[in-house]
Protein backbone atom coordinates (compact mmCIF):
# COMPACT_ATOMS: atom_id res chain seq x y z
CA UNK A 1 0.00 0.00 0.00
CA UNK A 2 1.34 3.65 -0.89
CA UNK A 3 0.44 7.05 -2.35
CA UNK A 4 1.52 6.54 -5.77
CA UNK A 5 2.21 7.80 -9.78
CA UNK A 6 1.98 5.36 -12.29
CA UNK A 7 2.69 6.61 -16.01
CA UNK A 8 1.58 10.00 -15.23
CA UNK A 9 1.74 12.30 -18.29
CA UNK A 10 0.49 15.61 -17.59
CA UNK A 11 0.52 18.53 -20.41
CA UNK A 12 0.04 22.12 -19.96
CA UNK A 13 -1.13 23.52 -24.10
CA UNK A 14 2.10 22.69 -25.97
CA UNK A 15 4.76 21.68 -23.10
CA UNK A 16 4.63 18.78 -21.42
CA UNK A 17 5.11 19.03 -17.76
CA UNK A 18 5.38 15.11 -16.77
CA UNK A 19 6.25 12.17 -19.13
CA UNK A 20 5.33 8.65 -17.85
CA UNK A 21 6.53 9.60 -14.25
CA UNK A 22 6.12 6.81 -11.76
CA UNK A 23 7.12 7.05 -8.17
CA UNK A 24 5.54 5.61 -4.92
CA UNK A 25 5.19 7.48 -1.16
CA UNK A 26 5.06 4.56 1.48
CA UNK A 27 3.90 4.51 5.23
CA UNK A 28 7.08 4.38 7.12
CA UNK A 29 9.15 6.01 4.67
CA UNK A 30 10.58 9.80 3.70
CA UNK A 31 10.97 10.34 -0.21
CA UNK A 32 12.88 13.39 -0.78
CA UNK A 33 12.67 14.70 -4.56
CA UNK A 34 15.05 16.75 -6.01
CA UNK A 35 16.00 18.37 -9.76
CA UNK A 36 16.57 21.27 -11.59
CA UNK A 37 14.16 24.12 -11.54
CA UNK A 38 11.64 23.41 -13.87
CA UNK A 39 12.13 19.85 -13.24
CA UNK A 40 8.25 19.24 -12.37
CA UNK A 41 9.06 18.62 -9.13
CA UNK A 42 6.08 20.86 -7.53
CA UNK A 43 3.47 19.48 -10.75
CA UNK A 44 4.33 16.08 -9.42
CA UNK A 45 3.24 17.08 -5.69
CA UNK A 46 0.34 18.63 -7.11
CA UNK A 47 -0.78 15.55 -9.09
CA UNK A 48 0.27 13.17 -6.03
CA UNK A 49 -2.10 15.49 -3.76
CA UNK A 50 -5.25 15.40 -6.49
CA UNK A 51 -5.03 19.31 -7.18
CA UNK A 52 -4.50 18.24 -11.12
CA UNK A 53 -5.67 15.63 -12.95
CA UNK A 54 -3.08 13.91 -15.29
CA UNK A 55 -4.03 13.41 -19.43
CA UNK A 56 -3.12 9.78 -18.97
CA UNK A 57 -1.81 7.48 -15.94
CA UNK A 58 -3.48 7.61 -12.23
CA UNK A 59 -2.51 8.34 -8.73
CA UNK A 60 -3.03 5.43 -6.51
CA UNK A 61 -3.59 5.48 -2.48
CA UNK A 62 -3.57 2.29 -0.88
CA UNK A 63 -5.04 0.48 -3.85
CA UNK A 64 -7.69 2.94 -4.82
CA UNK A 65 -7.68 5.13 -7.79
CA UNK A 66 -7.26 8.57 -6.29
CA UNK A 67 -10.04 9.76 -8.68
CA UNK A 68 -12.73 7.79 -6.78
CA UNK A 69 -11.76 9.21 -3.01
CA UNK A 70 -14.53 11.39 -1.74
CA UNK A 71 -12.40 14.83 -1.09
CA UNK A 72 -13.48 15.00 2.28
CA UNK A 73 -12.20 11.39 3.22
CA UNK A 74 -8.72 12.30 1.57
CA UNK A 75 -8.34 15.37 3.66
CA UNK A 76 -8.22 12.39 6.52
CA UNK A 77 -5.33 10.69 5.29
CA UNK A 78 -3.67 13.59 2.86
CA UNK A 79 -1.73 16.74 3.97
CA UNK A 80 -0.03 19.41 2.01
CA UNK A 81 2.51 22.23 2.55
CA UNK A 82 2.53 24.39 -0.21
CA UNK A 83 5.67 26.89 -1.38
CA UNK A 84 3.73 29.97 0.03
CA UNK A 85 1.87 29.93 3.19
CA UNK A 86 0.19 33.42 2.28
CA UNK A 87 -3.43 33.63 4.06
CA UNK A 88 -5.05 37.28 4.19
CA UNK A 89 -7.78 36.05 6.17
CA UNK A 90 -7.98 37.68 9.83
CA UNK A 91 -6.69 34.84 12.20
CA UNK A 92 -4.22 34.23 14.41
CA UNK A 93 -1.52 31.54 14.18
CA UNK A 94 -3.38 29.36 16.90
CA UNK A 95 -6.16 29.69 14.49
CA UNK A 96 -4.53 28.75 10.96
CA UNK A 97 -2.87 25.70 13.14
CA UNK A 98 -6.52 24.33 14.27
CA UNK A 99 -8.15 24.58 10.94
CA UNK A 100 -6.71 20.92 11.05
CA UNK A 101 -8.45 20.08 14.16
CA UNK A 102 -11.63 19.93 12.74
CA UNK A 103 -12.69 16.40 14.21
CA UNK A 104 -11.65 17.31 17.37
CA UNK A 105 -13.11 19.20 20.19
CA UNK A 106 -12.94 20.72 23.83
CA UNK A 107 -9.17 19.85 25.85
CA UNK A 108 -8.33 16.50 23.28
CA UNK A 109 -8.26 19.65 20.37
CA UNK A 110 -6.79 21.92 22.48
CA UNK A 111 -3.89 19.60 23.50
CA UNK A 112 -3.33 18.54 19.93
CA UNK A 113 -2.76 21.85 18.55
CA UNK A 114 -0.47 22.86 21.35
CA UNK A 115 1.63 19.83 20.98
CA UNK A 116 1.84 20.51 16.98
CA UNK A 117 2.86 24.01 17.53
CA UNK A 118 5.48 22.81 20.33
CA UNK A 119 7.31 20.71 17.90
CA UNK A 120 7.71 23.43 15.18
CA UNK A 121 8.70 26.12 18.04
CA UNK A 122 5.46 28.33 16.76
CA UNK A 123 3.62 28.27 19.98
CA UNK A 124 4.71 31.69 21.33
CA UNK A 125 3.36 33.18 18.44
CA UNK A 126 -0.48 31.36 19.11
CA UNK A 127 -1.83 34.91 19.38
CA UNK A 128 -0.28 36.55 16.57
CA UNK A 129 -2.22 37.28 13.73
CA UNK A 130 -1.30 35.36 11.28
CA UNK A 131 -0.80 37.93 8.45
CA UNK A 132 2.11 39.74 10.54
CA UNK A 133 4.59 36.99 10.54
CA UNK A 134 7.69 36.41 8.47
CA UNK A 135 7.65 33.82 5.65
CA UNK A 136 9.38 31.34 7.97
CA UNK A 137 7.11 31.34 10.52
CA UNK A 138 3.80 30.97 8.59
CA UNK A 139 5.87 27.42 7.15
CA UNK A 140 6.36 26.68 10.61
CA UNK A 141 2.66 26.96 11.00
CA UNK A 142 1.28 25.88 7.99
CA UNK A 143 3.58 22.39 9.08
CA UNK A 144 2.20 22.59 12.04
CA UNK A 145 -1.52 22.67 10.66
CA UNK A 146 -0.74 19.70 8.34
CA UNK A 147 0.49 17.40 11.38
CA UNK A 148 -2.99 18.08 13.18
CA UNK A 149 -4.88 17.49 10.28
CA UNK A 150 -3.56 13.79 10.15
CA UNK A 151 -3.87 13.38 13.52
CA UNK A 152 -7.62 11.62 13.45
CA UNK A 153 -6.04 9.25 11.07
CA UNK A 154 -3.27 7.94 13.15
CA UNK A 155 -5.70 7.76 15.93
CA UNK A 156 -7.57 5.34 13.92
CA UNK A 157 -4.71 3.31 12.60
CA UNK A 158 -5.38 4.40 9.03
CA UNK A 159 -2.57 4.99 6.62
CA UNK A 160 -1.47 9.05 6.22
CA UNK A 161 0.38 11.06 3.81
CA UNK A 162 2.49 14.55 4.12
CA UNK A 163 3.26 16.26 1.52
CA UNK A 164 5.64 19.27 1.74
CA UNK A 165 6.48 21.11 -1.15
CA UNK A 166 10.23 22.61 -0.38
CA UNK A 167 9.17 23.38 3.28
CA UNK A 168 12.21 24.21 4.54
CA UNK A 169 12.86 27.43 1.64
CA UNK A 170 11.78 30.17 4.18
CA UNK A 171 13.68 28.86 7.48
CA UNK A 172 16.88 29.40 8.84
CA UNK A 173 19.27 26.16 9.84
CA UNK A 174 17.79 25.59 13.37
CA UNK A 175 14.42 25.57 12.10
CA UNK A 176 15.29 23.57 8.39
CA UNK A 177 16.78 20.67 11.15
CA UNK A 178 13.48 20.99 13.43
CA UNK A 179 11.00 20.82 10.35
CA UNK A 180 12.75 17.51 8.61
CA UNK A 181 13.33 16.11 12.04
CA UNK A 182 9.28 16.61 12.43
CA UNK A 183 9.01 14.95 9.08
CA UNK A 184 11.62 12.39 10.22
CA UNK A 185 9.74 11.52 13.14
CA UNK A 186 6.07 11.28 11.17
CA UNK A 187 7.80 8.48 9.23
CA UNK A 188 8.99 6.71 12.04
CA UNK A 189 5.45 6.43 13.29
CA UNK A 190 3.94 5.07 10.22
CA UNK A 191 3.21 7.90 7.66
CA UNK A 192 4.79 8.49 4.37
CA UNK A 193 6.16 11.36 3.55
CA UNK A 194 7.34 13.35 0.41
CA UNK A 195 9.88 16.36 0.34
CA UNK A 196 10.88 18.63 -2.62
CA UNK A 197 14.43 19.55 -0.93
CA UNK A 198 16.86 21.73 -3.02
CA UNK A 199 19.51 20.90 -0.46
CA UNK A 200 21.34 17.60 -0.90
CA UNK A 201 23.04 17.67 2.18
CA UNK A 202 19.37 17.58 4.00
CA UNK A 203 17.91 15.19 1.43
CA UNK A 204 20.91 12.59 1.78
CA UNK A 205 20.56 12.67 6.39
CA UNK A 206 16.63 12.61 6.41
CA UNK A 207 15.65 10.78 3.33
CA UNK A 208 15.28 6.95 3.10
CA UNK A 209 14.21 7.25 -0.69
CA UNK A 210 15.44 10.18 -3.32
CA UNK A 211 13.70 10.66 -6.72
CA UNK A 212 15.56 13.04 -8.92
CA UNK A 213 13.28 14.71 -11.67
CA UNK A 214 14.72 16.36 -15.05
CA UNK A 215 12.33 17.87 -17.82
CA UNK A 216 9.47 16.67 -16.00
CA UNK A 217 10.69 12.66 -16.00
CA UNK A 218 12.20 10.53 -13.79
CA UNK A 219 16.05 11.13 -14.13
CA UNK A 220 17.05 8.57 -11.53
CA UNK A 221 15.69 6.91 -8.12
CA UNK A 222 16.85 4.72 -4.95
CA UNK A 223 18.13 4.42 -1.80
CA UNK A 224 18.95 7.94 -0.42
CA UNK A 225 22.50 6.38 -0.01
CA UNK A 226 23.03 4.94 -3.67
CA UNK A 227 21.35 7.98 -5.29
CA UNK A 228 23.07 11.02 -5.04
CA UNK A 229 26.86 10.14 -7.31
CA UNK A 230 29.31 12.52 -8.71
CA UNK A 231 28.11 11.83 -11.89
CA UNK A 232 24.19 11.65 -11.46
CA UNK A 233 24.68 15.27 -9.83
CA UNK A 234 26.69 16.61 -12.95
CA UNK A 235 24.10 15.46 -15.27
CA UNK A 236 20.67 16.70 -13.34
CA UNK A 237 22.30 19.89 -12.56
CA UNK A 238 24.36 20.16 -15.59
CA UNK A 239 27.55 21.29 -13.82
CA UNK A 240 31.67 19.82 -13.55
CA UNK A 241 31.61 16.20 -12.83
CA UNK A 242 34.39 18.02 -10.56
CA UNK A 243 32.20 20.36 -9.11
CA UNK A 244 29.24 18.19 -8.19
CA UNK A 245 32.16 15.74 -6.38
CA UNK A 246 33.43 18.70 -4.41
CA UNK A 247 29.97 18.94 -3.18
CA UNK A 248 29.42 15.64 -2.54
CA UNK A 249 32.60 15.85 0.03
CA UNK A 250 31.58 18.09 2.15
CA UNK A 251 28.09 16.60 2.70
């Protein structure tokens, strides 16, 4: 069982944004994907989540073709974290954080969203509205929100899925270490997470999986530890076969 692509294709007029991409998300595991801006790396993320519907292929969860889910049952078991946490709606950081609470109620809801807001350090700024705070701290809290939301189903044993779309762009090293170690720790308990990382250093210590994309297909994928090569570097990026090994020693 997983959150899966199989043979997506997805086309925007002329361009083609995915070509036959296949890649699988499963419970107890962190996939970090990486490439190239441009790469498709967010259009994947947004086809994994069921935000766009592919020309030809299918997202599977658990079995099921994503296309048959009721939306409100895969807001149960699905979580995203976009680029941009914007919100101009008057609320406070407390707030945005228990828009994920939504099954919950009275102490069990109010317990839940402190302990999410504990674990990404945002819980001094409950009262703050949440319009007033830097770009790092409304990631922080839109992380945050997406760990409560999955709370009901890890209460119930079902099978969940983060997805974080380059979460850590906005935060400074302290917080880049807290957020994947947040991630880190989801996996460890049973959910499957997926990361669009830029930083290979990050992707190679928190990832058990890495799928590198290039010109919206599947480049090259494995083992976090097997993945990331002199030579696989030099061709993604498109860079010194020295250059990307430099790199690769100081990770």
């Amino acid at each position: 069982m997983a959150l899966a692509l199989e043979d997506v294709t997805l086309k925007a007029g002329r361009a083609t944004l995915l070509k036959d991409v296949s890649f699988a998300v499963e419970p107890g595991r962190l996939v970090a994907v990486l490439g190239p801006n441009g790469a498709g790396k967010s259009t994947a993320l947004s086809v994994l989540a069921g935000d766009l519907k592919p020309q030809s292929g299918r997202v599977v969860i658990d079995g099921r073709d994503m296309a048959t889910v009721a939306k409100s049952e895969l807001a149960r078991v699905r979580a995203v974290v976009g680029q941009h946490a914007a919100m101009s709606f008057p609320l406070t950081a407390y707030e945005v954080v228990a828009l994920g609470a939504h099954p919950f109620a009275g102490p069990e809801r109010d317990d839940i969203v402190e302990e999410s807001m504990a674990a990404m350090d945002v819980l001094h700024l409950a009262g703050r509205d949440y319009p007033t705070l830097s770009g790092g701290e409304r990631q922080r809290i839109q992380i945050a929100r997406a760990l409560v939301q999955l709370r009901p189903a890890a209460k119930d044993g079902a099978r969940r899925y983060l997805l974080m779309d380059e979460p850590t762009a906005h935060l400074d090293l302290k917080h880049k270490i807290l957020a994947l170690e947040c991630a880190r720790a989801f996996a460890d308990a049973g959910g499957g997470v997926l990361c669009i990382l830029h930083d290979l250093g990050l992707a190679q210590e928190f990832s058990d999986e890495i799928v590198l994309l290039k010109a919206g297909a599947v480049f090259s994928d494995g083992a976090s530890g097997n993945t990331l090569t002199g030579e696989t570097i030099s061709a993604l990026f498109e860079i010194p076969v020295w250059r990307s090994k430099s790199l690769l020693a100081t990770l």
